[in-house]
N, C-alpha and C. Protein backbone atom coordinates (compact mmCIF):
# COMPACT_ATOMS: atom_id res chain seq x y z
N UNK A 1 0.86 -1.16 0.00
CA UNK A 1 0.00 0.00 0.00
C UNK A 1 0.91 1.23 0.00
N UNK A 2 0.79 2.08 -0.91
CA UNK A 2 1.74 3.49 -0.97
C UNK A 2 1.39 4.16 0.21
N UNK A 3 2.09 5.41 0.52
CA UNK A 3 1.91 6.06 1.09
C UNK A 3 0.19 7.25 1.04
N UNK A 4 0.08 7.39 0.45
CA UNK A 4 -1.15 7.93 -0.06
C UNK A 4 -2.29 7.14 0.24
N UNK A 5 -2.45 6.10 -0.36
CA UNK A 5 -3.42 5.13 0.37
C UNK A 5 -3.64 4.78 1.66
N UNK A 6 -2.44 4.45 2.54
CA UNK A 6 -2.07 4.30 3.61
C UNK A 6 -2.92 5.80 4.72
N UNK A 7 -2.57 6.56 4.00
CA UNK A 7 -3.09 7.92 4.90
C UNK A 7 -4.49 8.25 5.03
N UNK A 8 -4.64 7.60 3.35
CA UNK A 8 -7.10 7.88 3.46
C UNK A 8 -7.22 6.75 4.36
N UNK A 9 -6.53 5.45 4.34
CA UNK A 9 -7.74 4.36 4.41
C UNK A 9 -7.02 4.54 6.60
N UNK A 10 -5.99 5.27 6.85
CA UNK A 10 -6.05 6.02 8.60
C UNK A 10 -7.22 7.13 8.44
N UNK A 11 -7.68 7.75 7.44
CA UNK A 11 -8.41 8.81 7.97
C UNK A 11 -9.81 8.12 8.02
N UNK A 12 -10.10 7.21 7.00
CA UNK A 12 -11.43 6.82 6.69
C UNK A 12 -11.78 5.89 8.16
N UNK A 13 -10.45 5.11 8.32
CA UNK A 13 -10.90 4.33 10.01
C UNK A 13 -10.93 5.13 10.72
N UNK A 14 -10.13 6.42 10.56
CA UNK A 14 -10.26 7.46 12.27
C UNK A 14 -11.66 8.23 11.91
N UNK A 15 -12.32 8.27 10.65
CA UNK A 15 -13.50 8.80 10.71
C UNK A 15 -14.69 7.34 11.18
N UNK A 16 -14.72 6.62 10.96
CA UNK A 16 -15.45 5.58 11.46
C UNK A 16 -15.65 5.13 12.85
N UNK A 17 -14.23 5.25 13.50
CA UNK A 17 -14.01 5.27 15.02
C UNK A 17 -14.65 6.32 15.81
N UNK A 18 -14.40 7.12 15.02
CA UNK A 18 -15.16 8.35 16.09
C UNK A 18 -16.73 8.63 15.93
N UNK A 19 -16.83 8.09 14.51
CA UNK A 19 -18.64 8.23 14.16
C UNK A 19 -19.04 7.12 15.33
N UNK A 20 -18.80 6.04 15.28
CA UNK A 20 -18.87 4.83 16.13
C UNK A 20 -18.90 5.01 17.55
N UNK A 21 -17.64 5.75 18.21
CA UNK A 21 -17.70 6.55 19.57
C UNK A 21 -19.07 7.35 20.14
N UNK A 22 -19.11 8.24 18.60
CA UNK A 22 -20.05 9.41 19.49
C UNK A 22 -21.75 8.70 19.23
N UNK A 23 -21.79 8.60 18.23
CA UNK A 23 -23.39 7.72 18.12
C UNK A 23 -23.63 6.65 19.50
N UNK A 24 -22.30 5.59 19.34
CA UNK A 24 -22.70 4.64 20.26
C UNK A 24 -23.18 5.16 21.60
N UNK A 25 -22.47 6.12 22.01
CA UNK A 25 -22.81 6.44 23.47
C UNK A 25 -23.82 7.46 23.86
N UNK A 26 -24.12 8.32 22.97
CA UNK A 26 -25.21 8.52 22.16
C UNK A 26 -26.73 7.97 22.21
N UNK A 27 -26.32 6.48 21.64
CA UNK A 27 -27.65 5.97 21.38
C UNK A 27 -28.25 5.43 22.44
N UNK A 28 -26.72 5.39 23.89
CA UNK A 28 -27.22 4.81 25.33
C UNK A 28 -27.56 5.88 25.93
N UNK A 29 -27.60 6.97 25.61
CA UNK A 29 -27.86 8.27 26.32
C UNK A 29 -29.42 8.47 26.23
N UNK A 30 -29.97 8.40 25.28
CA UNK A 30 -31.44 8.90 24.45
C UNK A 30 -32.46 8.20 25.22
N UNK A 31 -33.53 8.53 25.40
CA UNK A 31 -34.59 7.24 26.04
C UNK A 31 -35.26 7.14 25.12
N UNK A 32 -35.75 7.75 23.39
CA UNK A 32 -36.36 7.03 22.74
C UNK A 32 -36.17 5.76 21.73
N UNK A 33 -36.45 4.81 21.44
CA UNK A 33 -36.12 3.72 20.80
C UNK A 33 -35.64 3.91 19.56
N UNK A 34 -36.46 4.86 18.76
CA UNK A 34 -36.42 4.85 17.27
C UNK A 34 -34.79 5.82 17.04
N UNK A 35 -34.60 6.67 18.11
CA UNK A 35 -33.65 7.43 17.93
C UNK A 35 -32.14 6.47 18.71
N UNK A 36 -32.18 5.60 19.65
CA UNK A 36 -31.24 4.85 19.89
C UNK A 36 -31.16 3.99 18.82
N UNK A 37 -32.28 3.36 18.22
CA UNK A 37 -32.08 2.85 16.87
C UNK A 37 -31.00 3.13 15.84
N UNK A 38 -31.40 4.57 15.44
CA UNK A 38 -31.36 4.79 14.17
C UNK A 38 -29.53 5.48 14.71
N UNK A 39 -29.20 5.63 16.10
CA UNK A 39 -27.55 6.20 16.63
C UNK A 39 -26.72 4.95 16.43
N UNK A 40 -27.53 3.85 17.12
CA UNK A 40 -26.61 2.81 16.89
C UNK A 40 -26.27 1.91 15.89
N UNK A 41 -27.47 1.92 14.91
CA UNK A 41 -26.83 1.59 13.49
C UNK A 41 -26.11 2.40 12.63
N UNK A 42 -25.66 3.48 13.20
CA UNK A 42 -24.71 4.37 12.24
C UNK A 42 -23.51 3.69 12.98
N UNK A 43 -23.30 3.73 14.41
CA UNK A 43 -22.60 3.34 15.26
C UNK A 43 -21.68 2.18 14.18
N UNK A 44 -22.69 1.16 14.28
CA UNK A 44 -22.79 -0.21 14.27
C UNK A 44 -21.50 -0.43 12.70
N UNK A 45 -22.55 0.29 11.85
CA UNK A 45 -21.79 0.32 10.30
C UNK A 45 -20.32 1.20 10.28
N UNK A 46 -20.60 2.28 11.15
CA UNK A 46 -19.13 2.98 11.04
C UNK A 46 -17.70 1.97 11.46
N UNK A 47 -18.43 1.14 13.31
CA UNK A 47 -17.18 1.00 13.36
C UNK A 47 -17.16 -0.76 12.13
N UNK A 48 -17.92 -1.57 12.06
CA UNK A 48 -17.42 -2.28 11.12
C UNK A 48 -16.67 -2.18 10.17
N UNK A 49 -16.96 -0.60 9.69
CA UNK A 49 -15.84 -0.17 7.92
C UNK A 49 -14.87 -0.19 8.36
N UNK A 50 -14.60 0.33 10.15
CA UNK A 50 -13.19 0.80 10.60
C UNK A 50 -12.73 -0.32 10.83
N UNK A 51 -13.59 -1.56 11.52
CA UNK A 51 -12.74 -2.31 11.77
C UNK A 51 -11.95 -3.27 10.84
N UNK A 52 -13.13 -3.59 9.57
CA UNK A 52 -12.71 -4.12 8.54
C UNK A 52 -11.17 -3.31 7.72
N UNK A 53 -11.05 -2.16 7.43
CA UNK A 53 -9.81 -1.17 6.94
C UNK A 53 -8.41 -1.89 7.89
N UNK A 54 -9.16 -1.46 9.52
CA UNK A 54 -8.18 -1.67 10.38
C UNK A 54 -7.21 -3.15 9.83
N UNK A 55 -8.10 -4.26 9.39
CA UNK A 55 -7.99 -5.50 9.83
C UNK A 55 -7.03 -5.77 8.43
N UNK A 56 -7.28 -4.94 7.47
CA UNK A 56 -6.63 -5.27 6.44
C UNK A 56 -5.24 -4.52 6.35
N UNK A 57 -5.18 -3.58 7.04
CA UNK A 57 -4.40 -2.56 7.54
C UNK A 57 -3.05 -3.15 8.30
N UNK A 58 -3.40 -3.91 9.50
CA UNK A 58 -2.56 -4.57 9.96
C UNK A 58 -2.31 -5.71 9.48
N UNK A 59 -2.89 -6.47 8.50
CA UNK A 59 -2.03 -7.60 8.06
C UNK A 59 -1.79 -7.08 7.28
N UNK A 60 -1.83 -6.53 6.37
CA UNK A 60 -0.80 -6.14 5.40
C UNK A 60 0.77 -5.98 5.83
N UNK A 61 0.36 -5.35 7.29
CA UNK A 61 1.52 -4.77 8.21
C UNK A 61 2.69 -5.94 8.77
N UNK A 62 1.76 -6.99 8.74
CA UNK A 62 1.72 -8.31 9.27
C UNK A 62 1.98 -8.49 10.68
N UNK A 63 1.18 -7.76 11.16
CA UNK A 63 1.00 -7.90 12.51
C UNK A 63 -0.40 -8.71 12.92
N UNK A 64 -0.39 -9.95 12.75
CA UNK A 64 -1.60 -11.04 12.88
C UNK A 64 -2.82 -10.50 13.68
N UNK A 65 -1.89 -10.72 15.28
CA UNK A 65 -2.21 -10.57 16.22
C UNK A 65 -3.71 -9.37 16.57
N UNK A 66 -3.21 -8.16 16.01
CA UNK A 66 -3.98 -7.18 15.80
C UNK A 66 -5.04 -7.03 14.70
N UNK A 67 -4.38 -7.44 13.64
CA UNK A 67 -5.58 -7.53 12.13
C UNK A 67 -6.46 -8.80 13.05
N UNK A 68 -5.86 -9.58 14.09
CA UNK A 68 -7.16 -10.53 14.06
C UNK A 68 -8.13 -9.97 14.93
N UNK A 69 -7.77 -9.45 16.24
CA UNK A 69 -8.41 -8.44 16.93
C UNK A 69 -9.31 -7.59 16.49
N UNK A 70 -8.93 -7.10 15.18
CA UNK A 70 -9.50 -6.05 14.51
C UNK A 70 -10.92 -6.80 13.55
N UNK A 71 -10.65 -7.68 13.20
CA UNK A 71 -11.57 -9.04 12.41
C UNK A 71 -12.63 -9.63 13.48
N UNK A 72 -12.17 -9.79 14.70
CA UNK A 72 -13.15 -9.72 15.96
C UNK A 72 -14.05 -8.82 16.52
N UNK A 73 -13.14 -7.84 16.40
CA UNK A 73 -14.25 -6.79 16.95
C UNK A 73 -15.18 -6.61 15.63
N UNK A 74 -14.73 -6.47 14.60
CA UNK A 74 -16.19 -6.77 13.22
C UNK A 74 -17.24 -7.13 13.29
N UNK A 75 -16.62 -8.89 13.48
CA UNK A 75 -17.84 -9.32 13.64
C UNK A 75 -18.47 -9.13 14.89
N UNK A 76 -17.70 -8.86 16.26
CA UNK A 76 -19.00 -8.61 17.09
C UNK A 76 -19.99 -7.59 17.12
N UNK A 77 -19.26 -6.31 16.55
CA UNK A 77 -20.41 -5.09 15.97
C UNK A 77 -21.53 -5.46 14.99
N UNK A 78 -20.99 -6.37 14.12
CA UNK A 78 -21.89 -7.00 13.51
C UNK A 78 -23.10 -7.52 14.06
N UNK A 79 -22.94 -8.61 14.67
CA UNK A 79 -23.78 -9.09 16.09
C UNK A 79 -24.52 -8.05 16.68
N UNK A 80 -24.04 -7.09 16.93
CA UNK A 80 -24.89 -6.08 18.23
C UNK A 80 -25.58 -5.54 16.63
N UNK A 81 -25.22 -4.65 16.06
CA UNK A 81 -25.96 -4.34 14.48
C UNK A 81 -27.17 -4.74 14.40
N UNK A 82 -26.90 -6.64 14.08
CA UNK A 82 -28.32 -7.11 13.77
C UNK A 82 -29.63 -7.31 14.70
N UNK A 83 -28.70 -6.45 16.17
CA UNK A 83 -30.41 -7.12 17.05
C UNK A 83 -30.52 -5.16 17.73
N UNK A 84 -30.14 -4.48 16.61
CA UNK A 84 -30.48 -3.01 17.19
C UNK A 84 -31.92 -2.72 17.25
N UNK A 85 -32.82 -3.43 16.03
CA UNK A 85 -33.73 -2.95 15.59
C UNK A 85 -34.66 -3.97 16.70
N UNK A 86 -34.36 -4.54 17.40
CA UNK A 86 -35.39 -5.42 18.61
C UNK A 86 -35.56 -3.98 19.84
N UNK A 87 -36.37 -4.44 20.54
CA UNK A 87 -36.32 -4.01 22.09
C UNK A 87 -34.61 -4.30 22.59
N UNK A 88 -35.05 -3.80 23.47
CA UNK A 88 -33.64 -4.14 24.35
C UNK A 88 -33.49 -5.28 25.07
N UNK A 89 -34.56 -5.68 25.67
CA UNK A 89 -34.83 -6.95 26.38
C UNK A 89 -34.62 -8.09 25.03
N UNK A 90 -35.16 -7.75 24.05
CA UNK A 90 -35.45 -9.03 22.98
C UNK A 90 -33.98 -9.02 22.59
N UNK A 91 -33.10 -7.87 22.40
CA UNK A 91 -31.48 -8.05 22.35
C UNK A 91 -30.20 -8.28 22.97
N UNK A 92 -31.01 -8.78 23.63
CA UNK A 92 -29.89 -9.23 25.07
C UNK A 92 -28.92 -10.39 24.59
N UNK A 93 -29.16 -11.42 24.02
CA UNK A 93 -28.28 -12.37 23.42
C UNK A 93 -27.46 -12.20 22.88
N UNK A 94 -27.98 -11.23 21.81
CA UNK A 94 -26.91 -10.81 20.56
C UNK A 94 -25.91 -9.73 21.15
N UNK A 95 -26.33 -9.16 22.09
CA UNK A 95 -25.96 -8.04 22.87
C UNK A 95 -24.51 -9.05 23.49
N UNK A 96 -25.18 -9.89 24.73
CA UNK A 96 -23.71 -10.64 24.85
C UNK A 96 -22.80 -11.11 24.35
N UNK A 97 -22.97 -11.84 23.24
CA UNK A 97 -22.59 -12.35 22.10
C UNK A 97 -21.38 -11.53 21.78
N UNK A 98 -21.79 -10.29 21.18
CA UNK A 98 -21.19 -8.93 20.47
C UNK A 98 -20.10 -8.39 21.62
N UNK A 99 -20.38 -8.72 22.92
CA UNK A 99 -19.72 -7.84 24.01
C UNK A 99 -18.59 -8.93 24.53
N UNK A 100 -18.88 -10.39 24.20
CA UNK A 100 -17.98 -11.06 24.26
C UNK A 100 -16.47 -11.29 23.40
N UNK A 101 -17.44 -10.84 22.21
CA UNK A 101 -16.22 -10.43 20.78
C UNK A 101 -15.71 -9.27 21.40
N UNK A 102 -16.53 -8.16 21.38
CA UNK A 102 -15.91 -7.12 21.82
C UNK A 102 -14.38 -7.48 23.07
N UNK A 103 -14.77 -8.32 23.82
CA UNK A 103 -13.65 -8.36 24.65
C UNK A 103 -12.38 -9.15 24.54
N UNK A 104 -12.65 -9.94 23.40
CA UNK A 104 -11.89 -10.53 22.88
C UNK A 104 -10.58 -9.88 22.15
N UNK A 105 -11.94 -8.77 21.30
CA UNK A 105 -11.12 -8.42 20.39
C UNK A 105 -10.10 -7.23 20.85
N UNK A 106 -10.66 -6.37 21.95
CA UNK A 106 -9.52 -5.67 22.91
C UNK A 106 -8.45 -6.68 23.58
N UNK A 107 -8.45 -7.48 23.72
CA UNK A 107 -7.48 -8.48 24.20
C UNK A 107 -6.43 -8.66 23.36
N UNK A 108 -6.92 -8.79 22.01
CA UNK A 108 -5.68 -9.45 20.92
C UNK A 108 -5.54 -7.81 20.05
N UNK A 109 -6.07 -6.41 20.22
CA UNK A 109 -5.43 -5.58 19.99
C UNK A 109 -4.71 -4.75 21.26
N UNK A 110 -4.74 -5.06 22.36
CA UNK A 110 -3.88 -4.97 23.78
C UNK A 110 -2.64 -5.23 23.94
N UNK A 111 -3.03 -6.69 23.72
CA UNK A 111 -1.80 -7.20 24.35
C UNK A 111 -0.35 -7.15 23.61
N UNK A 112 -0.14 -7.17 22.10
CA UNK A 112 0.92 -6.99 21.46
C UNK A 112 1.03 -5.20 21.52
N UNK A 113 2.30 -4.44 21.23
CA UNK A 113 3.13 -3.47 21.63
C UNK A 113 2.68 -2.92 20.46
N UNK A 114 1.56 -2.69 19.62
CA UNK A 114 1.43 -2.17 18.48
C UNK A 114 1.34 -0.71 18.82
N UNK A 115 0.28 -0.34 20.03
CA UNK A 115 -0.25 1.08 20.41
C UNK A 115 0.48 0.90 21.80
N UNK A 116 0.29 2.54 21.81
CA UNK A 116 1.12 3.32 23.03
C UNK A 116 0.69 2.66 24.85
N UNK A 117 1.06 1.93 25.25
CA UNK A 117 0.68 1.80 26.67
C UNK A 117 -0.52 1.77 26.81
N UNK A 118 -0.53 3.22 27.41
CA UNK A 118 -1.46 4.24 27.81
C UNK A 118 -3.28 3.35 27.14
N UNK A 119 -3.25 2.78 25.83
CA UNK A 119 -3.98 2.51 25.21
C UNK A 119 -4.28 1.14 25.40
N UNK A 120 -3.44 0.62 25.44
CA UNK A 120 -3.47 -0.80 25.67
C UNK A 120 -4.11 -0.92 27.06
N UNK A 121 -3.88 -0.40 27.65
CA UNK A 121 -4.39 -0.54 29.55
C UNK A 121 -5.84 -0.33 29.50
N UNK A 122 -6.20 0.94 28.55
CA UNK A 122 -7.58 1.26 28.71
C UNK A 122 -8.30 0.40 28.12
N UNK A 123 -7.57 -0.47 27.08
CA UNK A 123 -8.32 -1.11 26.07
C UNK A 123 -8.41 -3.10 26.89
N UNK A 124 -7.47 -3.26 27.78
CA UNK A 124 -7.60 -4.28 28.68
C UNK A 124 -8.98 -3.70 29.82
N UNK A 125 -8.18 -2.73 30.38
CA UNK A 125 -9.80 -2.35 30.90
C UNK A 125 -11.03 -2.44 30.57
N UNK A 126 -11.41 -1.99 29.23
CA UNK A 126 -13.14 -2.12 28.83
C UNK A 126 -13.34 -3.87 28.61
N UNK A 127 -12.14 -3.96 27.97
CA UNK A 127 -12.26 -6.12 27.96
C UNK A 127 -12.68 -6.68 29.45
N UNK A 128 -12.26 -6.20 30.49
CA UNK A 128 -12.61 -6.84 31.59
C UNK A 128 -13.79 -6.90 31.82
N UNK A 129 -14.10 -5.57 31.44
CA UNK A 129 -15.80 -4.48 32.08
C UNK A 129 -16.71 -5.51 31.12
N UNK A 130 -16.23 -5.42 30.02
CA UNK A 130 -16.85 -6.34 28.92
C UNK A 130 -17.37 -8.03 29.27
N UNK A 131 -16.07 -8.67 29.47
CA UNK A 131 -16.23 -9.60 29.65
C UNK A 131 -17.46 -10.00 31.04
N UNK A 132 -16.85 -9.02 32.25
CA UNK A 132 -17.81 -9.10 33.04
C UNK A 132 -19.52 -9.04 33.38
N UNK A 133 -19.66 -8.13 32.39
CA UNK A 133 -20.80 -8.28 31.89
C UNK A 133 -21.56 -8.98 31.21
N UNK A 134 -20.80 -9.50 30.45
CA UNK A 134 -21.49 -10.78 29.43
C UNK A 134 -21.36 -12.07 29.96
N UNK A 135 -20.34 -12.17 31.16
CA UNK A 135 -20.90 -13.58 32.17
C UNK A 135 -22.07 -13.19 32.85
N UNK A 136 -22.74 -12.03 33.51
CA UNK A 136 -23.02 -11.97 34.32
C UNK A 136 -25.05 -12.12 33.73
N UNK A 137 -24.89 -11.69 32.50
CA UNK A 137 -25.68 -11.55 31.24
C UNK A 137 -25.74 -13.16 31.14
N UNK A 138 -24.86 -14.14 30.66
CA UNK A 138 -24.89 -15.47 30.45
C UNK A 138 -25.40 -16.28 32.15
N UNK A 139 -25.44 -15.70 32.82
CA UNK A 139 -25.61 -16.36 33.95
C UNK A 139 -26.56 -15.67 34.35
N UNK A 140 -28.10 -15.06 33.68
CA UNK A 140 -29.26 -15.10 33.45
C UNK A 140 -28.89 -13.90 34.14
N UNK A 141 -28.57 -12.41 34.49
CA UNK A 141 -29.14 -11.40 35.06
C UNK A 141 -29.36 -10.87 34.21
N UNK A 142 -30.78 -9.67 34.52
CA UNK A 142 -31.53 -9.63 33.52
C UNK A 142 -30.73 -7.44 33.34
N UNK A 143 -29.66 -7.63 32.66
CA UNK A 143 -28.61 -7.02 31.87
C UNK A 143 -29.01 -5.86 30.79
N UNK A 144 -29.67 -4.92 30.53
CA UNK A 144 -29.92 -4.23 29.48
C UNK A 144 -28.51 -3.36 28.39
N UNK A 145 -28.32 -3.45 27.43
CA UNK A 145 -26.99 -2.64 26.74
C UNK A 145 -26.82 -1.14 27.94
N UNK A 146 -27.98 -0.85 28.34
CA UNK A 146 -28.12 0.76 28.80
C UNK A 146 -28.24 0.67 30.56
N UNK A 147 -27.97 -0.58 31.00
CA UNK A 147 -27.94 -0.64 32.36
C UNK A 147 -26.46 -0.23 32.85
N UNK A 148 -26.74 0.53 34.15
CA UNK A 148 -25.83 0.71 35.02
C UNK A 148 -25.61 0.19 36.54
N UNK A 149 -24.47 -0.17 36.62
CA UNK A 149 -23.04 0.11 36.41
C UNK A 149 -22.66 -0.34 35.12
N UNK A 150 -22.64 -1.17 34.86
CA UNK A 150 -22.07 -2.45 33.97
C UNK A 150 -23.37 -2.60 32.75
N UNK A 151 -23.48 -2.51 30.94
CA UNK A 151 -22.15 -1.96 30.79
C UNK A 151 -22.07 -0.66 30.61
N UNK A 152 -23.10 0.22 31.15
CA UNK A 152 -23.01 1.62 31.06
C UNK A 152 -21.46 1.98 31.68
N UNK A 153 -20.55 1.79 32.36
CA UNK A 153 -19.78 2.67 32.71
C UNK A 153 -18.18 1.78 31.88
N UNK A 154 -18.58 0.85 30.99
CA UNK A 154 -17.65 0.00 29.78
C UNK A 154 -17.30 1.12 29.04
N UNK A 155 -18.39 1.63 28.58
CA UNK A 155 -18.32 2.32 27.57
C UNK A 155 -17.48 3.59 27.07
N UNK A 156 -17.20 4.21 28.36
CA UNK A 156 -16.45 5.34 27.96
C UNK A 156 -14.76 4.63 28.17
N UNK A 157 -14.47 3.65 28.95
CA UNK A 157 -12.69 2.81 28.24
C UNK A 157 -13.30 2.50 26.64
N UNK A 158 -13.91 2.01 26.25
CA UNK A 158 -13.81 1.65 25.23
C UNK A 158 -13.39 2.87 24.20
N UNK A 159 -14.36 4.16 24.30
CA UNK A 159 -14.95 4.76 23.32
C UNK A 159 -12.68 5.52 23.81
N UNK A 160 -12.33 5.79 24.57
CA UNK A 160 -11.05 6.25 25.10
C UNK A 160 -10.21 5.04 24.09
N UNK A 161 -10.38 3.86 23.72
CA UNK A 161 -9.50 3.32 23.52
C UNK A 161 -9.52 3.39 22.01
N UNK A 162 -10.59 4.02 21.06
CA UNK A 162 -11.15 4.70 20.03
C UNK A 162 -10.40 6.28 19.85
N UNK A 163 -10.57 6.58 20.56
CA UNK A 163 -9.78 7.83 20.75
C UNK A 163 -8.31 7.87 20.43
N UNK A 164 -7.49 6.22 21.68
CA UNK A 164 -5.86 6.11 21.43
C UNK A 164 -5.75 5.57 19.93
N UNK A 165 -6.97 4.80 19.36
CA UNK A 165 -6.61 4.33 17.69
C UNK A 165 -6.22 5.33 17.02
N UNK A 166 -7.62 6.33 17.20
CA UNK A 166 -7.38 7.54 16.48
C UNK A 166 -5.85 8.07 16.41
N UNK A 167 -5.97 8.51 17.57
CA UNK A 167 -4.67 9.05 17.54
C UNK A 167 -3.47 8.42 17.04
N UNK A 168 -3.01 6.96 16.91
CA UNK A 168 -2.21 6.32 16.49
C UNK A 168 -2.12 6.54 15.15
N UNK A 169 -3.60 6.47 14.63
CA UNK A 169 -3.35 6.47 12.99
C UNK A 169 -3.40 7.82 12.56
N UNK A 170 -3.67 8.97 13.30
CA UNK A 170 -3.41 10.21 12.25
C UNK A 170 -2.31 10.16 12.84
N UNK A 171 -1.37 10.52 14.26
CA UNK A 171 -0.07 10.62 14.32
C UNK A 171 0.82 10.22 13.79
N UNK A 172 0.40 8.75 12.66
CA UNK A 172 1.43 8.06 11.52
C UNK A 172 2.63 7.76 12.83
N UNK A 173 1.97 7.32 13.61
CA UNK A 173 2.67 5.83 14.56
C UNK A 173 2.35 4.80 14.12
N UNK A 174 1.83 4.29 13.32
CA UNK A 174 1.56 3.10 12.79
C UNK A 174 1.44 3.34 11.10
N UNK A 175 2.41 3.04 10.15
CA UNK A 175 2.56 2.77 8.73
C UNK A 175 1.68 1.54 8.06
């Protein structure tokens, strides 16, 4: 990938990441349905483009580890995507499902030295918050995407660890 390419397809994921950030949290903010709806499927599609770019991005790079991370978190947005348009109660499955990828996929973009520290910690953090929730969800408590503590207070490590991507890929710390 030239240099030129390399720089849209960082801007096009750092525009996806952040569409993805602000909708998602967003669409947990709102109390009407049609409008958490219609936040989190922008959400939903933004970060998939990003994550898909991302995923091709780093293997090209050949950094596995991360393009696979990045291929994980896909499909679990994917997952949460297809059960936006239910109730919240009726999306609870897909909801775990998605939050389990989700924590996965911060795990295998964490743990290798690709991003700055600082990023990696926050991004182990929302995996925990993540994971914790989706046992707690699998072990029948009755869990809404928009309940608090958990995963209402996931959300802002995550949307922070969106933020350290960002920043990685316009700072051209990562080629």
């Amino acid at each position: 990938m030239n240099q030129s390419d390399n720089k849209k397809l960082n801007i096009v994921a750092s525009i996806g990441l952040a569409l993805g950030g602000v909708f998602g949290i967003a669409g947990t903010m709102v109390s009407q349905a049609y409008l958490r709806q219609l936040f989190w499927a922008i959400d939903g599609v933004a970060l998939v483009v990003a994550a898909a770019l991302l995923t091709v991005k780093f293997l090209k790079k050949g950094n596995e580890w991360v393009a696979a991370g990045f291929l994980v978190f896909g499909i679990g947005e994917g997952l949460i995507l297809a059960s936006n348009t239910a109730n919240l109660t009726d999306g609870v499955a897909a909801f775990a499902g998605g939050i389990s990828l989700w924590a996965a996929a911060l795990l295998l973009t964490s743990l290798p030295k690709e991003f700055a520290n600082w990023i990696r910690l926050v991004g182990m953090v929302a995996s925990l918050l993540f994971i914790v929730t989706a046992v707690r969800i699998f072990w029948g408590e009755p869990l809404l995407p928009t309940s608090s503590p958990l995963p209402f207070f996931a959300y802002p490590f995550f949307v922070v660890t969106f933020v350290g991507w960002i920043w990685t890929l316009l700072s051209g710390k990562t080629s």
